[in-house]
N, C-alpha and C. Protein backbone atom coordinates (compact mmCIF):
# COMPACT_ATOMS: atom_id res chain seq x y z
N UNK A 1 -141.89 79.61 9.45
CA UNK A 1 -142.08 78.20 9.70
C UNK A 1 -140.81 77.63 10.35
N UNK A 2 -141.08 76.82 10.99
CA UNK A 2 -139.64 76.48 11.68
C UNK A 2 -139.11 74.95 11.05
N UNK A 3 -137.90 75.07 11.37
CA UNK A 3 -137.08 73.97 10.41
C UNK A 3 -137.42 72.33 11.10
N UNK A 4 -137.27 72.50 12.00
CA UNK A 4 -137.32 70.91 12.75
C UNK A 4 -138.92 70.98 13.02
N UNK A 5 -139.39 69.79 12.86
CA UNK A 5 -140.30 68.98 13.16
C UNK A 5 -141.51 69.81 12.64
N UNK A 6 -141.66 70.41 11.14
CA UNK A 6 -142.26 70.85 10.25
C UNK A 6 -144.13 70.31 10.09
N UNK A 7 -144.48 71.31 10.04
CA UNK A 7 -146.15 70.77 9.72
C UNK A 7 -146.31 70.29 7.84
N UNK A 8 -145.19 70.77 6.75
CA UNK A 8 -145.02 70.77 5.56
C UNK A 8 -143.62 70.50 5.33
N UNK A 9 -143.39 70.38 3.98
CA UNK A 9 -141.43 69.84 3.48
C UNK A 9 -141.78 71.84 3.18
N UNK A 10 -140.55 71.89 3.19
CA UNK A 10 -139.75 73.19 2.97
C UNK A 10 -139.24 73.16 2.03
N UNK A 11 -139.50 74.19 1.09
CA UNK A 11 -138.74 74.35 -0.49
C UNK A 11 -137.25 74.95 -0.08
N UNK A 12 -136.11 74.00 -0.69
CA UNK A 12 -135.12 74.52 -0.06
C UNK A 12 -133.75 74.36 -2.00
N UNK A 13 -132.83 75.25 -1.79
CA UNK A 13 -132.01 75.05 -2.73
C UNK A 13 -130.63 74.76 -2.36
N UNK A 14 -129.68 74.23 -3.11
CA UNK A 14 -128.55 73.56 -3.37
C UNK A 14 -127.95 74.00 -4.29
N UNK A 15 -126.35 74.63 -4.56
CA UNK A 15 -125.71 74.89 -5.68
C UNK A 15 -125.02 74.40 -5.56
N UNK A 16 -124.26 73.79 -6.66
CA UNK A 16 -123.18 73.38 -6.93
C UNK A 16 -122.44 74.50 -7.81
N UNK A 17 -121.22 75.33 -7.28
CA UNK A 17 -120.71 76.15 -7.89
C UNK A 17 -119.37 75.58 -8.19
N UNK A 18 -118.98 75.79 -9.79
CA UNK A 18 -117.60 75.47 -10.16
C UNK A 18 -117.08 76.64 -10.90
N UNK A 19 -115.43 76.47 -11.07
CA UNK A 19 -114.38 77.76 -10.99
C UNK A 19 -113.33 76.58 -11.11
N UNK A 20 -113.18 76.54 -12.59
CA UNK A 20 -111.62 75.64 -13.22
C UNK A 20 -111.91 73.88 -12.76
N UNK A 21 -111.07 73.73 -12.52
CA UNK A 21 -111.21 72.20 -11.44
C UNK A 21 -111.69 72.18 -10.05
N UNK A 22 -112.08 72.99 -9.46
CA UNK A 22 -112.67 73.11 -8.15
C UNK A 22 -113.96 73.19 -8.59
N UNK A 23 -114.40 72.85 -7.28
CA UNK A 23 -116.34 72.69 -6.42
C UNK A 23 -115.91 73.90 -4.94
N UNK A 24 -116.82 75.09 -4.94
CA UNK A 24 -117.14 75.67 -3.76
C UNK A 24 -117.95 75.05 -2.83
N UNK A 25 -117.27 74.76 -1.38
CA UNK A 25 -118.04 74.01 -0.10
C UNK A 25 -118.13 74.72 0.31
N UNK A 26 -118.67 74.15 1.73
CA UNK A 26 -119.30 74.76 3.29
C UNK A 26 -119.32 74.10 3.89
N UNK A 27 -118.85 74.31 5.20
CA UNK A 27 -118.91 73.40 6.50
C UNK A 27 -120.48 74.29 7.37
N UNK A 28 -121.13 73.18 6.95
CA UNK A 28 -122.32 74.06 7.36
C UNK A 28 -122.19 73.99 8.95
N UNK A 29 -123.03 75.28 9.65
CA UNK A 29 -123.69 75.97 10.36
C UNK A 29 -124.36 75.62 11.42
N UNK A 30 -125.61 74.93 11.09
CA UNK A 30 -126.75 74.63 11.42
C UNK A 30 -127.35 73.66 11.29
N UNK A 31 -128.23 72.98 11.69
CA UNK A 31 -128.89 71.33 11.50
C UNK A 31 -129.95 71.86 10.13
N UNK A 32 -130.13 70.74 9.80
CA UNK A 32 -129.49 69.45 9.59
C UNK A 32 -128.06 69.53 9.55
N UNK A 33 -127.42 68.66 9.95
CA UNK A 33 -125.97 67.70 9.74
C UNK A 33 -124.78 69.13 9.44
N UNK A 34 -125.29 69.79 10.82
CA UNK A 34 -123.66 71.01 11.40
C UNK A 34 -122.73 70.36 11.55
N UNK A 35 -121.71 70.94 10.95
CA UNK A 35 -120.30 71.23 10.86
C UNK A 35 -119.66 69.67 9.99
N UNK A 36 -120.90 69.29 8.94
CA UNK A 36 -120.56 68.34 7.34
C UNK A 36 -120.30 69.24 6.63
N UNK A 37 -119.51 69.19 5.45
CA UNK A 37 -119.17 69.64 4.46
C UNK A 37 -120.54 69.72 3.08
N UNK A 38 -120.69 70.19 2.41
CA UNK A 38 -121.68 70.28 1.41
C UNK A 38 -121.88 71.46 0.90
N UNK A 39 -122.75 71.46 -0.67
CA UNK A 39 -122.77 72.76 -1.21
C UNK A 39 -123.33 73.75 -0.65
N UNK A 40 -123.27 75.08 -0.99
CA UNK A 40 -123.99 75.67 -0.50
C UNK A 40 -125.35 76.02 -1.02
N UNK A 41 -126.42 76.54 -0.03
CA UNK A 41 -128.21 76.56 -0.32
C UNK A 41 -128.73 76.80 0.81
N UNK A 42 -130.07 76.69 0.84
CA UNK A 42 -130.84 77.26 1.90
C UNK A 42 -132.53 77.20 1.33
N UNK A 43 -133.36 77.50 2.56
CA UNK A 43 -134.60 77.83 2.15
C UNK A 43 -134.93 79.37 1.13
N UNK A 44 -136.15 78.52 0.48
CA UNK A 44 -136.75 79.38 -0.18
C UNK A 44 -137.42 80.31 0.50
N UNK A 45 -137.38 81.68 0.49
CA UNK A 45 -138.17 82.85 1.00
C UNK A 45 -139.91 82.90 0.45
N UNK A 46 -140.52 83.37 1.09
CA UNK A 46 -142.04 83.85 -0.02
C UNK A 46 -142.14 84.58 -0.89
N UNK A 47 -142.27 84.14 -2.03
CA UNK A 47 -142.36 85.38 -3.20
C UNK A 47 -141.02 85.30 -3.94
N UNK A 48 -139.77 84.42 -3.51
CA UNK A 48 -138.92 84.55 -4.04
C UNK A 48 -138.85 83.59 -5.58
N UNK A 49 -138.37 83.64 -6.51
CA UNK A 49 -138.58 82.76 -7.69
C UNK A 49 -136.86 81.89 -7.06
N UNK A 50 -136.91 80.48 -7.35
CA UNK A 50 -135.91 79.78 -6.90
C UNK A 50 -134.47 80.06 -8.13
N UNK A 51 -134.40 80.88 -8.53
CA UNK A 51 -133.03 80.95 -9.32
C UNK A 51 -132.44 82.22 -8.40
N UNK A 52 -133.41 82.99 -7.80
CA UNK A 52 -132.76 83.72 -7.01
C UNK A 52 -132.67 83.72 -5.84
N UNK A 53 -132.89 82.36 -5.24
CA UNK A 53 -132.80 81.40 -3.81
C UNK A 53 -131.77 81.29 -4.13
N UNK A 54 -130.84 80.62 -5.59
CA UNK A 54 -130.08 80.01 -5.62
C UNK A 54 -128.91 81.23 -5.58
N UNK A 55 -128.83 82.21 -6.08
CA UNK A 55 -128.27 83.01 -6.32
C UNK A 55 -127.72 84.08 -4.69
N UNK A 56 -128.75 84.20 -4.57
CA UNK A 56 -128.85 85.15 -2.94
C UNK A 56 -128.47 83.78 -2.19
N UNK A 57 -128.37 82.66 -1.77
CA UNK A 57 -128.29 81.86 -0.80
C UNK A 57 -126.43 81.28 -1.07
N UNK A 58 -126.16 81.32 -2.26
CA UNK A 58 -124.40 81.49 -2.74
C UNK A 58 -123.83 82.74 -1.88
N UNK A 59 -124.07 83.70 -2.38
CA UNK A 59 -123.53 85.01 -2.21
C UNK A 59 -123.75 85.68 -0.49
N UNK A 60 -124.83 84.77 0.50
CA UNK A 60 -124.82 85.10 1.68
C UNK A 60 -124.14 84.48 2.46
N UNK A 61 -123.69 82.96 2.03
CA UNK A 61 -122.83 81.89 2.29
C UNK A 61 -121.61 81.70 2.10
N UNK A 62 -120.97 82.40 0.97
CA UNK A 62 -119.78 82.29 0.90
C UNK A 62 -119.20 84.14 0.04
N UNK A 63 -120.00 84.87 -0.27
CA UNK A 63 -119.54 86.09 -0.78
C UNK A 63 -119.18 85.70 -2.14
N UNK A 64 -119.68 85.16 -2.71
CA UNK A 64 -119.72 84.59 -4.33
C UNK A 64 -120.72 84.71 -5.14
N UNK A 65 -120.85 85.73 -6.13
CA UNK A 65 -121.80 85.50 -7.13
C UNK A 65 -121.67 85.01 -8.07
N UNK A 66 -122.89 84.44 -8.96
CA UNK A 66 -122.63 83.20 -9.47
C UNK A 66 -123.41 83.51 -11.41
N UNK A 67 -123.10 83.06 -12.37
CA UNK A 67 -124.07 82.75 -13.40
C UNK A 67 -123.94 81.59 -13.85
N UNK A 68 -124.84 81.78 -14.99
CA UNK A 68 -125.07 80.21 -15.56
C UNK A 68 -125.83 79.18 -15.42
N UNK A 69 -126.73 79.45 -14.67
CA UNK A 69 -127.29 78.66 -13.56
C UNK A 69 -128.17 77.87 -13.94
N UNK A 70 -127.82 76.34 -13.66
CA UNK A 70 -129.02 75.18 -14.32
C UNK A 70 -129.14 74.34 -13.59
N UNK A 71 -130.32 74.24 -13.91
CA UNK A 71 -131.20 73.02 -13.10
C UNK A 71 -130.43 71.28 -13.57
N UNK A 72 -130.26 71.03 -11.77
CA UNK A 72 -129.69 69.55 -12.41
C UNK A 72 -130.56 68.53 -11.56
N UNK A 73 -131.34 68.58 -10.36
CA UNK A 73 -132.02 67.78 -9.97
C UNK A 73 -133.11 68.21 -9.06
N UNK A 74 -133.98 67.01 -8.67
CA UNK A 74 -135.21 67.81 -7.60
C UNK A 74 -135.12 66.29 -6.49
N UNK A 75 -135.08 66.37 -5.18
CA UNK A 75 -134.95 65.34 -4.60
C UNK A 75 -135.96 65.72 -3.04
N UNK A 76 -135.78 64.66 -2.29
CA UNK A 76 -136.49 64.86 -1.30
C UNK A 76 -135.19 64.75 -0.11
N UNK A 77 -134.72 65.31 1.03
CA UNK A 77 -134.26 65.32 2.11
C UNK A 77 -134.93 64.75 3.36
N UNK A 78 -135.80 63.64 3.92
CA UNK A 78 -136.09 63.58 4.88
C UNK A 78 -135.10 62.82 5.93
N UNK A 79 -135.36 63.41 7.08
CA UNK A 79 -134.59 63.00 8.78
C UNK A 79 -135.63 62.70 9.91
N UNK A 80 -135.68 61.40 9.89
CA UNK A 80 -136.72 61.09 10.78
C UNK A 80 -135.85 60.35 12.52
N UNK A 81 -136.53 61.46 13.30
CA UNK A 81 -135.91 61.13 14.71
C UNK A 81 -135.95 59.48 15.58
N UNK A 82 -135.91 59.15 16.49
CA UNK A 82 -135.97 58.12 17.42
C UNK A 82 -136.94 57.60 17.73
N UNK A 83 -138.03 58.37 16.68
CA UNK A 83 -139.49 57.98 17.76
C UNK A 83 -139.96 57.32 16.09
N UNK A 84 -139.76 57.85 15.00
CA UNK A 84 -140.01 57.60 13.82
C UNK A 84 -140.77 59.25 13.48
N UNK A 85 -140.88 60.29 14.36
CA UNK A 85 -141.20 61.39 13.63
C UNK A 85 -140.90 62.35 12.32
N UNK A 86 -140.81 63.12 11.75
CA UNK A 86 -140.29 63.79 10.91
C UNK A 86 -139.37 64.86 11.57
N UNK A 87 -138.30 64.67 11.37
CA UNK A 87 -137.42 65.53 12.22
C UNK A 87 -137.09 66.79 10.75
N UNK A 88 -136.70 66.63 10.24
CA UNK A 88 -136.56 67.89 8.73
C UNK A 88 -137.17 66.99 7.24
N UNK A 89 -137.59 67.43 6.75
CA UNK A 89 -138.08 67.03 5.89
C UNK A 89 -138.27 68.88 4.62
N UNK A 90 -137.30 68.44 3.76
CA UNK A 90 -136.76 69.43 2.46
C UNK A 90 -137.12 68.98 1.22
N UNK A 91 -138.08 69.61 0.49
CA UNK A 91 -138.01 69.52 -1.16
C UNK A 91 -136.92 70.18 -1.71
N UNK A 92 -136.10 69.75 -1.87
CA UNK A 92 -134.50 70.20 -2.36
C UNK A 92 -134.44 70.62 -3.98
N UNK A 93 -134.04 71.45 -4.62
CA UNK A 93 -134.01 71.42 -5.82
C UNK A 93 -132.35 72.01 -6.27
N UNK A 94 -131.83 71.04 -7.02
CA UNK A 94 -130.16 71.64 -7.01
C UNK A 94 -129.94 72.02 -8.47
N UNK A 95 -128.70 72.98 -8.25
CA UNK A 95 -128.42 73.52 -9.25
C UNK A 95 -127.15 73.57 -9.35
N UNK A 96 -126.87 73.85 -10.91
CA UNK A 96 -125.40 73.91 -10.95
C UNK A 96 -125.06 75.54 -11.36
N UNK A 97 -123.73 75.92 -11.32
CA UNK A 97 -123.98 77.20 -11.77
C UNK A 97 -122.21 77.31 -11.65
N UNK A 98 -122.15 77.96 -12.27
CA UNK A 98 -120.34 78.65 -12.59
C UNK A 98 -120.30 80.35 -11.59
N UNK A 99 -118.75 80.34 -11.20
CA UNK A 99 -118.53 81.29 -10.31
C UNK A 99 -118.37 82.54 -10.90
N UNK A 100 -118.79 83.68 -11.05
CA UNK A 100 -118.97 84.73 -11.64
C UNK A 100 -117.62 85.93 -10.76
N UNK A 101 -118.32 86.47 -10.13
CA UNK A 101 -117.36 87.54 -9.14
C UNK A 101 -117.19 87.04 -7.62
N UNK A 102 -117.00 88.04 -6.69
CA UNK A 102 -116.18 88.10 -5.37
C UNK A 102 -115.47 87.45 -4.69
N UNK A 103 -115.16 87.81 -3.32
CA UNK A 103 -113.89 87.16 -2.65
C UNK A 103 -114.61 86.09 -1.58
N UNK A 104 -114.00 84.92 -1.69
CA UNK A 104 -114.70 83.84 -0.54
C UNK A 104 -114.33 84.40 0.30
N UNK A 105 -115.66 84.48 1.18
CA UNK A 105 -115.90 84.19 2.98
C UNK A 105 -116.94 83.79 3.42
N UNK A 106 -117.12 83.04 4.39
CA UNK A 106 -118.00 82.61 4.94
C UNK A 106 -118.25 83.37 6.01
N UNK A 107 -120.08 82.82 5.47
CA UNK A 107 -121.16 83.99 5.73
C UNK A 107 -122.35 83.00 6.44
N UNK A 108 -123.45 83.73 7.42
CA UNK A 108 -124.64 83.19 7.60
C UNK A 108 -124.67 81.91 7.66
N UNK A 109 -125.21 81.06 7.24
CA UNK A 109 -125.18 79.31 7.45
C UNK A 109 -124.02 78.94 7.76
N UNK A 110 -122.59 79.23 7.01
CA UNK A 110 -121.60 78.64 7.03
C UNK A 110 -120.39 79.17 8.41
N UNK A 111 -119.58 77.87 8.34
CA UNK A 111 -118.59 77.92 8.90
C UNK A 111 -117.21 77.99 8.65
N UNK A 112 -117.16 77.59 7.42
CA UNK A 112 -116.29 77.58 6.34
C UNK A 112 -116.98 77.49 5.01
N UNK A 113 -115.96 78.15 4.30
CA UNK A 113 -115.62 78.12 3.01
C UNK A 113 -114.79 78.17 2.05
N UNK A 114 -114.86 77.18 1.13
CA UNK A 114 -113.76 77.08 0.63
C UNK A 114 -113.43 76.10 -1.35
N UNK A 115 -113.11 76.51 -1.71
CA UNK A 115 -112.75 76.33 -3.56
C UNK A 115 -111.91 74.97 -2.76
N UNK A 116 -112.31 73.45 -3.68
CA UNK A 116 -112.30 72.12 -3.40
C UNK A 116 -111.74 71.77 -4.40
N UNK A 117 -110.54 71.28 -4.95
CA UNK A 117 -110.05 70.40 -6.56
C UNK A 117 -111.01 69.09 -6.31
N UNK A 118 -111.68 68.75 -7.60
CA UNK A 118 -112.37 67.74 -7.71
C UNK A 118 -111.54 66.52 -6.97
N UNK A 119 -110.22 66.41 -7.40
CA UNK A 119 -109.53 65.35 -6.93
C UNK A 119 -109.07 65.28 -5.45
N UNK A 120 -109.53 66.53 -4.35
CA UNK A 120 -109.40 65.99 -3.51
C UNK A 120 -111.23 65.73 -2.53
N UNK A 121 -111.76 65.67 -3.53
CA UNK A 121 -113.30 65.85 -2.77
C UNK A 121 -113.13 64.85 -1.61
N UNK A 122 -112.71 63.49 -2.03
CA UNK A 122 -112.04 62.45 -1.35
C UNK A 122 -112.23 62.58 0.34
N UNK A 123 -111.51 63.49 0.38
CA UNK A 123 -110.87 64.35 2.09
C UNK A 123 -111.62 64.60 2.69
N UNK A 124 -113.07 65.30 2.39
CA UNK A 124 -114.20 65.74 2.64
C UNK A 124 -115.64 64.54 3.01
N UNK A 125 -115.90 64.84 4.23
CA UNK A 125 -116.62 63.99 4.41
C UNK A 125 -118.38 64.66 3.88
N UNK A 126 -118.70 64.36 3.01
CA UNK A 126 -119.98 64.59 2.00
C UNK A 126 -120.50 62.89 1.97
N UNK A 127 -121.97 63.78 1.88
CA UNK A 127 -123.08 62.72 1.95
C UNK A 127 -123.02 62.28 0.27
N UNK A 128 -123.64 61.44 0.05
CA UNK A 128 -123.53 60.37 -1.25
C UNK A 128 -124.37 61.39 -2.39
N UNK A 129 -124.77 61.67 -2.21
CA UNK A 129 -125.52 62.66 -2.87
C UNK A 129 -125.31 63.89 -3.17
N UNK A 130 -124.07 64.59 -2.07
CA UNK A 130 -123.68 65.58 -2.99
C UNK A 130 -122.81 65.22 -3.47
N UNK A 131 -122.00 63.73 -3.48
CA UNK A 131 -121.10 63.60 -4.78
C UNK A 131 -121.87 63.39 -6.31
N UNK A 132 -122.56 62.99 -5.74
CA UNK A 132 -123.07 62.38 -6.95
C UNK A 132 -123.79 63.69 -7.90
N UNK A 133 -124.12 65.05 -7.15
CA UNK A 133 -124.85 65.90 -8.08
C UNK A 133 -123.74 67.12 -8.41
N UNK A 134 -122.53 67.09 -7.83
CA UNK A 134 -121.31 67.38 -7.91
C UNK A 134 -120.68 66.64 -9.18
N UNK A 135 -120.67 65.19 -9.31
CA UNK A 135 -120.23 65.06 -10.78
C UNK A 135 -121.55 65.20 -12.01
N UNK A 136 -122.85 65.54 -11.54
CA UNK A 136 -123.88 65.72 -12.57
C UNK A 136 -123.44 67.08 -13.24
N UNK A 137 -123.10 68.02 -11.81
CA UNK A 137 -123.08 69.40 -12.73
C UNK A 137 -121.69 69.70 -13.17
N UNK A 138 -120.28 68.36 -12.55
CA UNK A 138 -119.35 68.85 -14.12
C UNK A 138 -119.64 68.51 -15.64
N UNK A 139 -120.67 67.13 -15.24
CA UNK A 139 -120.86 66.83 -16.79
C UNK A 139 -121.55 67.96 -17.05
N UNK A 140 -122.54 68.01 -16.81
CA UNK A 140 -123.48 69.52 -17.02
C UNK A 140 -122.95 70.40 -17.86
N UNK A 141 -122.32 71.07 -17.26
CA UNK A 141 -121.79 72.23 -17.21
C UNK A 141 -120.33 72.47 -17.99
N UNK A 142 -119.85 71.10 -18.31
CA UNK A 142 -118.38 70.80 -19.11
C UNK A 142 -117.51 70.92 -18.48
N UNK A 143 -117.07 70.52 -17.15
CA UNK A 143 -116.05 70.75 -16.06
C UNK A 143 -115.55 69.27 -15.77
């Protein structure tokens, strides 16, 4: 199925991965909204169960595997173009999850990657929403 201008919303995932006082980013890739900062995620595959969207879509993005992994929200993503069409339109479902093993690099979607101190999220230009599910999953999660 193709991403822009969709016949259906696309089941897509979001992690929020933490490691001490840091949040793992991405300077994403690809549209929607290339080369913004935000967690890393991606579409759901067929047949895949979404904890291991969340899991495989970390680890192709930044070389990080992850446990722990909990559900912190379900939202809608729509981008509607100039004409009023549906330009992307995402059933988003985010998660939080703690950093388990490997070495960051950016991978596939991303352009960067990189371990964020909460206190400078600031610097980073992020949409309102991943701050906001960024401080859901330190409460979450006890960070």
């Amino acid at each position: 199925m193709k991403r822009d201008y969709p016949d259906r919303p696309i089941t897509a995932v979001g992690v929020v991965v933490l490691k001490g006082g840091d949040v793992l980013l991405i300077k994403r890739n690809k549209p929607p909204k290339t080369q913004l900062w935000s967690i890393p995620g991606g579409a759901q595959d067929l047949g895949e169960p979404l904890l291991k969207t969340a899991a495989r879509e970390v680890l192709e993005e930044t070389g990080i595997s992850i446990k722990n992994i909990t559900l912190l929200d379900a939202l809608d993503f729509i981008e509607r173009d100039d004409k009023a069409q549906v330009k992307f339109h995402y059933s988003l479902i985010d998660y939080g999850a703690e950093y388990d093993a490997g070495d960051l690099k950016a991978g596939d979607d991303a352009m960067e990657a990189k371990w964020v101190s909460f206190d400078d999220l600031e610097h980073y230009k992020l949409w309102q929403e991943t701050i906001d599910i960024i401080e859901k999953a330190r409460i979450k999660l006890g960070q």
